[in-house]
PDB file of N, CA and C in Angstrom:
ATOM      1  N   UNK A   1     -55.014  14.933   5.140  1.00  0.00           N
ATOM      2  CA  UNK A   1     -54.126  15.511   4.169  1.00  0.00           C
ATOM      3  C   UNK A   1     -52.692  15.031   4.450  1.00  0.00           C
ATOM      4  N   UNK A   2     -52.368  14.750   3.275  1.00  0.00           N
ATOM      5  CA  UNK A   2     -51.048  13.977   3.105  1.00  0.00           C
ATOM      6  C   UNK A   2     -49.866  15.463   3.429  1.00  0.00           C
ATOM      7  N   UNK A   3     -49.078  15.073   4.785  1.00  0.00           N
ATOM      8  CA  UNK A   3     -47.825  16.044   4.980  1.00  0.00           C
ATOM      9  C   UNK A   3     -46.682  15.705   4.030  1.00  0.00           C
ATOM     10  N   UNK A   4     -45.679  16.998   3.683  1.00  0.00           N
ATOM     11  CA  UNK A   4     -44.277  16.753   3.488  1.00  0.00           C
ATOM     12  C   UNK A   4     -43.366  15.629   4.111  1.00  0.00           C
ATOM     13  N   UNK A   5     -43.741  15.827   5.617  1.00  0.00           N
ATOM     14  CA  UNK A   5     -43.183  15.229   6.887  1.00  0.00           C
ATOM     15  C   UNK A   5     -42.931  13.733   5.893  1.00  0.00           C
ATOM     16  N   UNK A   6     -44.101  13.121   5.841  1.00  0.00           N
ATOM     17  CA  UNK A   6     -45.025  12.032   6.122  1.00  0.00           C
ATOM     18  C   UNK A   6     -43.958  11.349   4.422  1.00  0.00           C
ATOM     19  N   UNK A   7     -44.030  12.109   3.359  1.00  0.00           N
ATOM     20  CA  UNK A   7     -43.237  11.695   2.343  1.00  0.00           C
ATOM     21  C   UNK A   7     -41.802  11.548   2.530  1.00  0.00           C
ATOM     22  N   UNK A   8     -41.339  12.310   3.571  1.00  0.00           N
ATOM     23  CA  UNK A   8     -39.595  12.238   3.948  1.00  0.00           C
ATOM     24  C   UNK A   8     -39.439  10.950   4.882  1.00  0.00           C
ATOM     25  N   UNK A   9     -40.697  10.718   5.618  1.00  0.00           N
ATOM     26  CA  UNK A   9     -40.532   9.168   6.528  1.00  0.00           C
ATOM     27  C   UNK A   9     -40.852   8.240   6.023  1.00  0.00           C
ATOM     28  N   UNK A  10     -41.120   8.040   4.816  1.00  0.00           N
ATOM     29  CA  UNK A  10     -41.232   7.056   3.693  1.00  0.00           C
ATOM     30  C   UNK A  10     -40.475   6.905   3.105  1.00  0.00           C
ATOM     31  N   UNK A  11     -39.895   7.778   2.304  1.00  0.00           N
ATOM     32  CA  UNK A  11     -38.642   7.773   1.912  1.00  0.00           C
ATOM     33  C   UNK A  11     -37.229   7.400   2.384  1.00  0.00           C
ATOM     34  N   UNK A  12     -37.394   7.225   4.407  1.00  0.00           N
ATOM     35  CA  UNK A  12     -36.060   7.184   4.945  1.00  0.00           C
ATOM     36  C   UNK A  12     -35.932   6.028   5.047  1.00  0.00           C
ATOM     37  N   UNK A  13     -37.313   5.360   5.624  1.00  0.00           N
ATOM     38  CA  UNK A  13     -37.911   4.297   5.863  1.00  0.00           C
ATOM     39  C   UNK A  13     -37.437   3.122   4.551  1.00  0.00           C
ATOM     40  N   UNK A  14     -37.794   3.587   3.329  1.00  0.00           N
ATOM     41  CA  UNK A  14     -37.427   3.342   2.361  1.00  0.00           C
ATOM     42  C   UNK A  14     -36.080   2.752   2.069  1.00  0.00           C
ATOM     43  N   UNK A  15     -35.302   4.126   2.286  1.00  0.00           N
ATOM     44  CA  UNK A  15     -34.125   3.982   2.223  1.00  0.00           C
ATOM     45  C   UNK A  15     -33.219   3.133   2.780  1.00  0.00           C
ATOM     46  N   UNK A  16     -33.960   2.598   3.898  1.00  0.00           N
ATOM     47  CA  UNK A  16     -33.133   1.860   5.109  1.00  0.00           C
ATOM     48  C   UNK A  16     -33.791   0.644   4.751  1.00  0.00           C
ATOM     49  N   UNK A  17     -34.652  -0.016   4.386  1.00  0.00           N
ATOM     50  CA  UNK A  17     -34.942  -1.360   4.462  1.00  0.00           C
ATOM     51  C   UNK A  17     -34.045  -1.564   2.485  1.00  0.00           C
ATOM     52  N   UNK A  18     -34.167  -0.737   1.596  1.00  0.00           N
ATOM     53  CA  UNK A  18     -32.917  -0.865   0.597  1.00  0.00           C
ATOM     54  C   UNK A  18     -31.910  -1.570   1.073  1.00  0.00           C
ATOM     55  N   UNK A  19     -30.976  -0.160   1.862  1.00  0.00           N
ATOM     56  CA  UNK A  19     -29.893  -0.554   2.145  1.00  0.00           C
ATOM     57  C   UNK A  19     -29.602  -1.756   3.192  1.00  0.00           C
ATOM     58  N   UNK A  20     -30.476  -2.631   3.993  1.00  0.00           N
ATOM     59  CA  UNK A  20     -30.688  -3.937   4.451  1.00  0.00           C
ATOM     60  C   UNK A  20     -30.348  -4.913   4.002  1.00  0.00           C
ATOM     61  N   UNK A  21     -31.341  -4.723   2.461  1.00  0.00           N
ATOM     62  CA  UNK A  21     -31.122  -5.745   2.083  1.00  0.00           C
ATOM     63  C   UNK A  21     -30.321  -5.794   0.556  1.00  0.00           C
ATOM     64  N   UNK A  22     -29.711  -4.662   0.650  1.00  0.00           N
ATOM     65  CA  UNK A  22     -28.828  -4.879  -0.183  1.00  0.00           C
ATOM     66  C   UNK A  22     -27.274  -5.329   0.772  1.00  0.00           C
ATOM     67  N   UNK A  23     -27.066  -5.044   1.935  1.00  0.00           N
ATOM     68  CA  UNK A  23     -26.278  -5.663   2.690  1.00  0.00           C
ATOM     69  C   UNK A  23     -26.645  -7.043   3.362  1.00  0.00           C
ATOM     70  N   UNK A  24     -27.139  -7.538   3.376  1.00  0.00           N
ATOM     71  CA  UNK A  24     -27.711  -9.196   3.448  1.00  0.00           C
ATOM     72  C   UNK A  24     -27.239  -9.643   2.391  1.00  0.00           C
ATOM     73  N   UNK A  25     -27.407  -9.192   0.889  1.00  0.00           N
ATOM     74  CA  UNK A  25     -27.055  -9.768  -0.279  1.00  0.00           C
ATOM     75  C   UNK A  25     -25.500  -9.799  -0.406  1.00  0.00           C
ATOM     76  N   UNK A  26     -24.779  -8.748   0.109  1.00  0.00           N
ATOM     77  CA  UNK A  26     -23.826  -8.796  -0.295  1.00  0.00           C
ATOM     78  C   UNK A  26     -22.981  -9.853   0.749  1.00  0.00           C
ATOM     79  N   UNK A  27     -23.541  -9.678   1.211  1.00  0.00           N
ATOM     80  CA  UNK A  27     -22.756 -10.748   2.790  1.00  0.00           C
ATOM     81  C   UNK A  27     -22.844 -11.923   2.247  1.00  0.00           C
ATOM     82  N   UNK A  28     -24.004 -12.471   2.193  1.00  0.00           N
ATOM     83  CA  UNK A  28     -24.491 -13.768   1.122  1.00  0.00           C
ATOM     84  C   UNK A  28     -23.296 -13.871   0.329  1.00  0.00           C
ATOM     85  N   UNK A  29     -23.167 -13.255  -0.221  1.00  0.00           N
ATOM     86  CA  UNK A  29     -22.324 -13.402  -1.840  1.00  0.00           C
ATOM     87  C   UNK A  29     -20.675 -13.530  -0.916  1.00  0.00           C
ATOM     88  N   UNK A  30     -20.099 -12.662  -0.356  1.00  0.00           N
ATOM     89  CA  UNK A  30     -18.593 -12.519   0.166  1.00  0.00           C
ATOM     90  C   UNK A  30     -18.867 -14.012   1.418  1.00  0.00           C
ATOM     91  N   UNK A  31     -19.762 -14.562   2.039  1.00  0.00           N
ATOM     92  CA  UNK A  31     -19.673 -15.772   2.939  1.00  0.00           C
ATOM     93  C   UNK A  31     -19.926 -17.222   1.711  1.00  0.00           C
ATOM     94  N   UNK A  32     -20.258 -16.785   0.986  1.00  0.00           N
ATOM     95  CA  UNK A  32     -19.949 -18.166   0.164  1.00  0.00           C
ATOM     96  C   UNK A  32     -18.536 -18.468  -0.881  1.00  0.00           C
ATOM     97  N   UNK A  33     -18.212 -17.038  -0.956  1.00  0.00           N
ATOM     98  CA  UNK A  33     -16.982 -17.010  -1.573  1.00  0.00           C
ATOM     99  C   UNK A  33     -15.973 -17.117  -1.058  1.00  0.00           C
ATOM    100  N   UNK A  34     -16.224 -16.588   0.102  1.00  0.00           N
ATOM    101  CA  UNK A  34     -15.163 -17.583   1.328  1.00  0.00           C
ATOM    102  C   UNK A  34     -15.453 -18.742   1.326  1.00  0.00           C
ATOM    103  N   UNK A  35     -16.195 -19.385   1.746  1.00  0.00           N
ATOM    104  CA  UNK A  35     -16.368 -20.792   2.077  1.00  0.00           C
ATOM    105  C   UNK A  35     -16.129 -21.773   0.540  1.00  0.00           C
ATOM    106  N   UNK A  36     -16.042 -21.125  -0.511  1.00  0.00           N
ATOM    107  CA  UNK A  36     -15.767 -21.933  -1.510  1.00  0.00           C
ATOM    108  C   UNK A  36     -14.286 -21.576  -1.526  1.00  0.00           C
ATOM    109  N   UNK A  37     -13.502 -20.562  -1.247  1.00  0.00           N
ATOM    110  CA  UNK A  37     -12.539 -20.526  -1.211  1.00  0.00           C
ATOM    111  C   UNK A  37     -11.007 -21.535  -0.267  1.00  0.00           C
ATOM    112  N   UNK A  38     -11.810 -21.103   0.946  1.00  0.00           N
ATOM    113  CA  UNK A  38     -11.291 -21.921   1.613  1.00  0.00           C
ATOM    114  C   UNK A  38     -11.121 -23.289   1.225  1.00  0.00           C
ATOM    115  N   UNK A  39     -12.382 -23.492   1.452  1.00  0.00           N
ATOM    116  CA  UNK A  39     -12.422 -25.597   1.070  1.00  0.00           C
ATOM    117  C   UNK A  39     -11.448 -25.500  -0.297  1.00  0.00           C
ATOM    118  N   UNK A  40     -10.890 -24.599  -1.492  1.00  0.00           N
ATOM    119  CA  UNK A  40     -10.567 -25.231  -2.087  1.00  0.00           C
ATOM    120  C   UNK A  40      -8.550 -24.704  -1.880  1.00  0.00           C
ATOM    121  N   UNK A  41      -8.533 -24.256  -1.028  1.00  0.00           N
ATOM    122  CA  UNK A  41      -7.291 -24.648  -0.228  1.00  0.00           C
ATOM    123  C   UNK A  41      -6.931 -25.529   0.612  1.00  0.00           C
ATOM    124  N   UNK A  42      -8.059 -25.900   1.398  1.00  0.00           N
ATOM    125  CA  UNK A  42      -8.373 -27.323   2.522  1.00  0.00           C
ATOM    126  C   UNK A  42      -7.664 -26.407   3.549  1.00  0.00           C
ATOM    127  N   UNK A  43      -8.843 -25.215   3.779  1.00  0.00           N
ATOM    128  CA  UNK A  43      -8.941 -24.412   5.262  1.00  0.00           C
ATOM    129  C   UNK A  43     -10.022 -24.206   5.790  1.00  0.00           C
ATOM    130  N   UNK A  44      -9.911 -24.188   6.541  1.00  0.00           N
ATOM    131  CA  UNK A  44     -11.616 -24.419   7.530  1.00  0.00           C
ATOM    132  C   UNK A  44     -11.725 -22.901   8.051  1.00  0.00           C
ATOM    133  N   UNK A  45     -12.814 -22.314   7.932  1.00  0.00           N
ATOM    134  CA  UNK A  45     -13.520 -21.278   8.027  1.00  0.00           C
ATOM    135  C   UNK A  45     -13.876 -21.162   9.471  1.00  0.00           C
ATOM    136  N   UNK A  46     -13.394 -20.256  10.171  1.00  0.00           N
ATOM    137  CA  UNK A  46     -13.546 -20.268  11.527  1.00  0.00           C
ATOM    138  C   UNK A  46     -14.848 -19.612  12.121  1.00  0.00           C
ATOM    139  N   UNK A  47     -16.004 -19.979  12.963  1.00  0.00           N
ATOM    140  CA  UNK A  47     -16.905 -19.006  13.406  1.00  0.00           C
ATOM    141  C   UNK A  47     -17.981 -18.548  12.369  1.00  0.00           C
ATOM    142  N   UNK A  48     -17.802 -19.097  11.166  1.00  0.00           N
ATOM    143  CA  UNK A  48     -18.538 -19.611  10.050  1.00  0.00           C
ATOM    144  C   UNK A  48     -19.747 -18.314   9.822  1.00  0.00           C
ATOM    145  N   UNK A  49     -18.147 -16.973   9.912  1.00  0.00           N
ATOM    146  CA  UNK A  49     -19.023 -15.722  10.106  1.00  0.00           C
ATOM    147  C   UNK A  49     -17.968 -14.823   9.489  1.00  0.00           C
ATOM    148  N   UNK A  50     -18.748 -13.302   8.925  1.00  0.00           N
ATOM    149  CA  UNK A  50     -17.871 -12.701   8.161  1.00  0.00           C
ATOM    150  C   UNK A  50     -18.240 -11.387   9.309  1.00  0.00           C
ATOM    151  N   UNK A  51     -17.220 -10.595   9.201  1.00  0.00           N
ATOM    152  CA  UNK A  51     -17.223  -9.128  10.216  1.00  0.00           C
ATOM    153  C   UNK A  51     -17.350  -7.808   9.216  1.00  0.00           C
ATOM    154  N   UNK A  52     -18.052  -7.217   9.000  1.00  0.00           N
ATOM    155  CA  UNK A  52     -17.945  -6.355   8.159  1.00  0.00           C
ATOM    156  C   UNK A  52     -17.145  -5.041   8.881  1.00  0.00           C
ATOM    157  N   UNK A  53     -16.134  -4.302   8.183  1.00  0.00           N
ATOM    158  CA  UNK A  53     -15.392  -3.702   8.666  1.00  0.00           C
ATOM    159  C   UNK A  53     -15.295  -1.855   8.053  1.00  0.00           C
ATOM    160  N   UNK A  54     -15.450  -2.081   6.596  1.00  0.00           N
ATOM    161  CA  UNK A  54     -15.366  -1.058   6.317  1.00  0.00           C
ATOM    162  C   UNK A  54     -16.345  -0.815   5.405  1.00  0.00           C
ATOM    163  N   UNK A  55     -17.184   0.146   4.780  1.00  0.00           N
ATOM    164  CA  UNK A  55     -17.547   0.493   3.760  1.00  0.00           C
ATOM    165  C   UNK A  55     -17.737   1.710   3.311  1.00  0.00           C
ATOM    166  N   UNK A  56     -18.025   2.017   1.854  1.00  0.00           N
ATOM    167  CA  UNK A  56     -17.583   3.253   1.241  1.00  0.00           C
ATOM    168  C   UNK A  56     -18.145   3.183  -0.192  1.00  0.00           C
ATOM    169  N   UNK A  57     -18.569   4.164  -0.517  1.00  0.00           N
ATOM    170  CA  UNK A  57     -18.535   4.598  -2.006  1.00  0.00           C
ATOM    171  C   UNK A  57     -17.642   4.127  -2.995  1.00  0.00           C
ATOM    172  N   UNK A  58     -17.584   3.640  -4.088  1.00  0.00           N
ATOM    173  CA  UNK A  58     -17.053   3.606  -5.397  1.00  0.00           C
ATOM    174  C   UNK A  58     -17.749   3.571  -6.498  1.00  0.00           C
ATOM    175  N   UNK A  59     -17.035   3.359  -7.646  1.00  0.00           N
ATOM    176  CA  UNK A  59     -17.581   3.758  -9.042  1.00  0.00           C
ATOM    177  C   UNK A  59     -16.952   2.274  -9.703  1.00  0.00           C
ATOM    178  N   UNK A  60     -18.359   1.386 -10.364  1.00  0.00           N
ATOM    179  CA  UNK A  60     -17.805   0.379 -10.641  1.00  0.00           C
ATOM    180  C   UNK A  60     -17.296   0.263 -12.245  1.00  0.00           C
ATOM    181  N   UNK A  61     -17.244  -0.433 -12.860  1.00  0.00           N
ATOM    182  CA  UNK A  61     -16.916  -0.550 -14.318  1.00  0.00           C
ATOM    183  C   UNK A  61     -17.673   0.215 -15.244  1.00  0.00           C
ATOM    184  N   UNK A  62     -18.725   0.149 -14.903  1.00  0.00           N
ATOM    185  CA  UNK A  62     -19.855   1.053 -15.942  1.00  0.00           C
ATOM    186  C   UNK A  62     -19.939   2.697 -15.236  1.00  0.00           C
ATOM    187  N   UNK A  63     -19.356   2.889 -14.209  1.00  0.00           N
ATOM    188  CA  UNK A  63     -19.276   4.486 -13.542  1.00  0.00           C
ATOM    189  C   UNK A  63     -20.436   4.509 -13.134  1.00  0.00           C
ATOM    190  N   UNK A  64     -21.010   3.782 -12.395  1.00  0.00           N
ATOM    191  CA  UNK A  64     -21.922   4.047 -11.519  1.00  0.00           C
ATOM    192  C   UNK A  64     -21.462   3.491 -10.068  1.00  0.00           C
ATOM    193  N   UNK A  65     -22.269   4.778  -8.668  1.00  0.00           N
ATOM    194  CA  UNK A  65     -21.852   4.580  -7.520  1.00  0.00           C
ATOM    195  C   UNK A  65     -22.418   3.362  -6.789  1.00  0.00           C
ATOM    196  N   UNK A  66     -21.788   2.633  -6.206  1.00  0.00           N
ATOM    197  CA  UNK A  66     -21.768   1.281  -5.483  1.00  0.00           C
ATOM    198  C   UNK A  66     -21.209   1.485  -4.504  1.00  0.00           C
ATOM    199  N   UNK A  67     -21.679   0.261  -3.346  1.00  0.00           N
ATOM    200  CA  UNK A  67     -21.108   0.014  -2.294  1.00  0.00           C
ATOM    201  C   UNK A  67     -19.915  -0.825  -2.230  1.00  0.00           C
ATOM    202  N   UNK A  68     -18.829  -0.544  -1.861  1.00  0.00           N
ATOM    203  CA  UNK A  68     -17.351  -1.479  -1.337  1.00  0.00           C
ATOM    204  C   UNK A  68     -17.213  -1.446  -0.164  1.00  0.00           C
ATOM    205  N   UNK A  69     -17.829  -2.750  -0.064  1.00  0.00           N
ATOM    206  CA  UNK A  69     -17.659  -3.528   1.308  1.00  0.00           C
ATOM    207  C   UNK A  69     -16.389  -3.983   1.684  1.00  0.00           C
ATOM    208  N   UNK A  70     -15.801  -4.108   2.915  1.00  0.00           N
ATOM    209  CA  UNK A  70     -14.745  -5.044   3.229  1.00  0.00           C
ATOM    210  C   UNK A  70     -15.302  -5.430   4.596  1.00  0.00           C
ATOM    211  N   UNK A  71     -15.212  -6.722   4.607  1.00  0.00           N
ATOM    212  CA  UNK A  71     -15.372  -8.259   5.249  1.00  0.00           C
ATOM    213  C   UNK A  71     -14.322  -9.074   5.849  1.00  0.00           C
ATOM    214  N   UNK A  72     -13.761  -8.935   7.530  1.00  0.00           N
ATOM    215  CA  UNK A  72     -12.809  -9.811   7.669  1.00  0.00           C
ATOM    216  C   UNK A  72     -13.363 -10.986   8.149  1.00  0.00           C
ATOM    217  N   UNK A  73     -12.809 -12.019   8.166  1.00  0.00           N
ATOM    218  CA  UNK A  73     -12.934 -13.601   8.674  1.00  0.00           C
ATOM    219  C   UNK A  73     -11.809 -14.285   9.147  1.00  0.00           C
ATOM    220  N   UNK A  74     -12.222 -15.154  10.200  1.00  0.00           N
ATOM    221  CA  UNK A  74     -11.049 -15.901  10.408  1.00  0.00           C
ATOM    222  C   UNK A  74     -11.155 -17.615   9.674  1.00  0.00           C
ATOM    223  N   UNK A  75      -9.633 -18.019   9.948  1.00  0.00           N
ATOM    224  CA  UNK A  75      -9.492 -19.163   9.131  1.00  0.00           C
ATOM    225  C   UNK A  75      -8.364 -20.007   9.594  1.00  0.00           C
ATOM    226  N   UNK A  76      -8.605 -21.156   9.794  1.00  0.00           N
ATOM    227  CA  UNK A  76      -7.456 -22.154  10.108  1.00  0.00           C
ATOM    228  C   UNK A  76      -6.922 -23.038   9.532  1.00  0.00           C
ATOM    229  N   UNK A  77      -5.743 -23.339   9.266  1.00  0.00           N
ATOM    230  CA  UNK A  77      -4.994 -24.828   8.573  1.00  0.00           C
ATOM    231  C   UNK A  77      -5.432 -26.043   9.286  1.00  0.00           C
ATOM    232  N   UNK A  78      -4.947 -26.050  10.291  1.00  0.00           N
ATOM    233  CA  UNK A  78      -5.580 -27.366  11.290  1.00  0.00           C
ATOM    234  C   UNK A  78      -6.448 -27.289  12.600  1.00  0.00           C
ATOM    235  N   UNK A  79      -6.703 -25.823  12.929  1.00  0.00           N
ATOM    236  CA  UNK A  79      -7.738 -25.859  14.135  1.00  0.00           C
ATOM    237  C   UNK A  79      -7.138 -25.204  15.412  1.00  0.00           C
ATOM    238  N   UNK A  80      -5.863 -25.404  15.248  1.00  0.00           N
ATOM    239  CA  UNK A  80      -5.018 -24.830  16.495  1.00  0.00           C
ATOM    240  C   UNK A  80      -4.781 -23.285  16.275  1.00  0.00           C
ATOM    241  N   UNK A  81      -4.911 -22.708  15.568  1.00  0.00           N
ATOM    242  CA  UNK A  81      -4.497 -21.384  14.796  1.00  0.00           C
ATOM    243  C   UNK A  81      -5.633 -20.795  14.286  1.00  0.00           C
ATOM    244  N   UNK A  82      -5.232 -19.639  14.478  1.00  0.00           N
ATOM    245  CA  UNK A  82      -6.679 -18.726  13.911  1.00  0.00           C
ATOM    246  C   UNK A  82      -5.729 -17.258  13.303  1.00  0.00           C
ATOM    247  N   UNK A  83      -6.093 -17.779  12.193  1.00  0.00           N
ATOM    248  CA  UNK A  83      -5.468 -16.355  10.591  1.00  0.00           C
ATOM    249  C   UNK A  83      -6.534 -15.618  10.612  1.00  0.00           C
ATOM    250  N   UNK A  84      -6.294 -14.219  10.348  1.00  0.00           N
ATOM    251  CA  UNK A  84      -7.308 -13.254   9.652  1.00  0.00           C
ATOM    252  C   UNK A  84      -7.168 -13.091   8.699  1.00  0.00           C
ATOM    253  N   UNK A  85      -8.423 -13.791   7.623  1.00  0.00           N
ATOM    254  CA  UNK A  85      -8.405 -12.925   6.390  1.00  0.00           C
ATOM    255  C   UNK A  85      -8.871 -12.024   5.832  1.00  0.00           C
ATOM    256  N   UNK A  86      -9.345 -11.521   4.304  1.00  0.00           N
ATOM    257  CA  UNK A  86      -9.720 -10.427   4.234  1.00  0.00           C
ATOM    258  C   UNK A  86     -11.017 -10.543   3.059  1.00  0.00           C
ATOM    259  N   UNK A  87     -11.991 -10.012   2.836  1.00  0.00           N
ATOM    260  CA  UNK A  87     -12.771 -10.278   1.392  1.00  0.00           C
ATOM    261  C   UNK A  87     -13.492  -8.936   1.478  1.00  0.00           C
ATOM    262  N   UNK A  88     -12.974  -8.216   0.016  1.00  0.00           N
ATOM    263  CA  UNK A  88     -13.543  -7.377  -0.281  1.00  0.00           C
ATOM    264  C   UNK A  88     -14.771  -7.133  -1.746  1.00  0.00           C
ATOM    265  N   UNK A  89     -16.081  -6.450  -1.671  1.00  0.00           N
ATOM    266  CA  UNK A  89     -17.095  -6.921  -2.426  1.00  0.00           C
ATOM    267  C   UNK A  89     -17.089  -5.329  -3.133  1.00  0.00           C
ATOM    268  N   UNK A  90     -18.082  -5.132  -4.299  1.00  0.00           N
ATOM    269  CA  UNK A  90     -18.370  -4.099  -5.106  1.00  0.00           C
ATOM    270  C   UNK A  90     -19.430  -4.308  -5.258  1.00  0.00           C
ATOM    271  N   UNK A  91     -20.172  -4.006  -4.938  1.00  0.00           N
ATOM    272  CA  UNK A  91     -22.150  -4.216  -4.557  1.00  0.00           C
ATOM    273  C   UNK A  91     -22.416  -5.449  -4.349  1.00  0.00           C
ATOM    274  N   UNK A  92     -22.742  -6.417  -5.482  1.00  0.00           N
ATOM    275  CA  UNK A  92     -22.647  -7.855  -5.394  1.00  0.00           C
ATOM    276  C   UNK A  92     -21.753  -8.771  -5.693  1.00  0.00           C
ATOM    277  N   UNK A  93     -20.804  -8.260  -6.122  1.00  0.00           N
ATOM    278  CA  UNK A  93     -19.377  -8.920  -7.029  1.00  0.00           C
ATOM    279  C   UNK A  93     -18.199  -8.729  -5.847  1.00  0.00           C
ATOM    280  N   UNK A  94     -17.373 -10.038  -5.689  1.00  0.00           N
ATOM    281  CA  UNK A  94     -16.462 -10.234  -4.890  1.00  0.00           C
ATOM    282  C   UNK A  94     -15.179  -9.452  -5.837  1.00  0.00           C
ATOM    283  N   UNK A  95     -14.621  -8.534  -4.995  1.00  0.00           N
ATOM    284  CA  UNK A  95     -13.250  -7.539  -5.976  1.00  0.00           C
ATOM    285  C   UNK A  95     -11.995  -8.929  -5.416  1.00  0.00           C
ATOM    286  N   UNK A  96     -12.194  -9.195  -4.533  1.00  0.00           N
ATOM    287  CA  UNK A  96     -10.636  -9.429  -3.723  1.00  0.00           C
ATOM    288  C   UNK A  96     -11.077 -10.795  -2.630  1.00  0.00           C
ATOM    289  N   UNK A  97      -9.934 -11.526  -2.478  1.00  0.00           N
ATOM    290  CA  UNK A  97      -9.938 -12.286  -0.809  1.00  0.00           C
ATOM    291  C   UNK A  97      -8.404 -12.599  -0.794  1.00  0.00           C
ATOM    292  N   UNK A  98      -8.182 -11.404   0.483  1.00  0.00           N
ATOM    293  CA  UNK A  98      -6.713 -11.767   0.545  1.00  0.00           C
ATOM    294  C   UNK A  98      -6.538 -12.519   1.862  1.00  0.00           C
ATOM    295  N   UNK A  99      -5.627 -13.619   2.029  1.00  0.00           N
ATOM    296  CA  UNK A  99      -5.097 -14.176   2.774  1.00  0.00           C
ATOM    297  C   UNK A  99      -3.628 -13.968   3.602  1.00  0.00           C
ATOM    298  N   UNK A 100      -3.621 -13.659   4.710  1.00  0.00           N
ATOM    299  CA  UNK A 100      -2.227 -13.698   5.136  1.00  0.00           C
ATOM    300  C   UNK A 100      -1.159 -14.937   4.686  1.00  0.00           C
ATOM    301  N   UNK A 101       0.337 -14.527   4.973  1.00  0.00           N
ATOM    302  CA  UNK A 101       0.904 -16.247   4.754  1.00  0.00           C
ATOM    303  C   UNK A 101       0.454 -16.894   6.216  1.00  0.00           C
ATOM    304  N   UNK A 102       0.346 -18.363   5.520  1.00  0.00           N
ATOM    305  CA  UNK A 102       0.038 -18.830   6.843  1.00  0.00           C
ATOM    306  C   UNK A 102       0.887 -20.704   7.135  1.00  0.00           C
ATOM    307  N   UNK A 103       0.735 -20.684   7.350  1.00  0.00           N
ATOM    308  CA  UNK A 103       1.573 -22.026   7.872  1.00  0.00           C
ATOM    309  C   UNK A 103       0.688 -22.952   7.079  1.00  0.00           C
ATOM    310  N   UNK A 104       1.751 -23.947   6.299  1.00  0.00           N
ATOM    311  CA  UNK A 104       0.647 -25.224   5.661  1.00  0.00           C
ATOM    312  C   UNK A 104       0.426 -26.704   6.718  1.00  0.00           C
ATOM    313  N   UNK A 105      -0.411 -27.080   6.282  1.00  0.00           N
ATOM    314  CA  UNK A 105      -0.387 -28.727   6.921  1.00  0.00           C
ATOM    315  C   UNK A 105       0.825 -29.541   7.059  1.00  0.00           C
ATOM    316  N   UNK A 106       1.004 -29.967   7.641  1.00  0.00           N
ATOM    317  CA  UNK A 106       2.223 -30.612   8.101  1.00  0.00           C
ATOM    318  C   UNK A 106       1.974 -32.050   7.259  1.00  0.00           C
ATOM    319  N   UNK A 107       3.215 -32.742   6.374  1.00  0.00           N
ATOM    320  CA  UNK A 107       2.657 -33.847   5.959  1.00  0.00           C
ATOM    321  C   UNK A 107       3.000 -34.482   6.634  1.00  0.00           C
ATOM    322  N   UNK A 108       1.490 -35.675   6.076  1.00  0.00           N
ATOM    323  CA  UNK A 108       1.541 -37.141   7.032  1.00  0.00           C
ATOM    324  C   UNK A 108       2.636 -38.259   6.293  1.00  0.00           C
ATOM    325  N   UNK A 109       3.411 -38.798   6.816  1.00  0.00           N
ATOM    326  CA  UNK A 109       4.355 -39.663   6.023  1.00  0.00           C
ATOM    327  C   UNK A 109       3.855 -41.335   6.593  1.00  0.00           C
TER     328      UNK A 109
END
């Protein structure tokens, strides 16, 4: 005979391989949007890894509750330097990638 128990550890169970892989997806989505970002400043993506830092509840365009992720990374102009930036997501949709100022390439003459 099927317990109560037994439906609540399915359900948690449940719940947690969801929320997995709905955070895999979103990482996916905020590490390529960095990496397309960068390259199209001509900055190199440091550690070729995102840190997840914060997350939280929101309500997206249609008023339904979603996850808002925020994602820091580091990033360099020429290799000697390491910037922190910032990329923030809304379930699967990138909201934001903010960049500190950072020093440009030095030109070659």
């Amino acid at each position: 005979m099927i317990e109560l128990n037994h439906f609540l550890l399915v359900g948690v169970i449940t719940a947690a391989a969801l929320y997995w892989w709905s955070a895999l997806a979103a990482r996916e989505v905020a590490l390529r949007a960095v990496r397309r970002h960068c390259e199209e400043l001509d900055l190199q993506i440091l550690d070729d890894g995102l840190v997840l830092r914060r997350i939280w509840m929101k309500r997206d365009g249609r008023g339904r509750q979603c996850l808002w992720r925020t994602y820091h990374f580091e990033f360099s102009v020429t290799g000697g330097e390491r910037y922190h930036g910032q990329i923030v997501t809304l379930a699967n949709r990138v909201e934001a990638i903010h960049l500190p100022p950072y020093r440009s390439r030095p030109e070659l003459h």
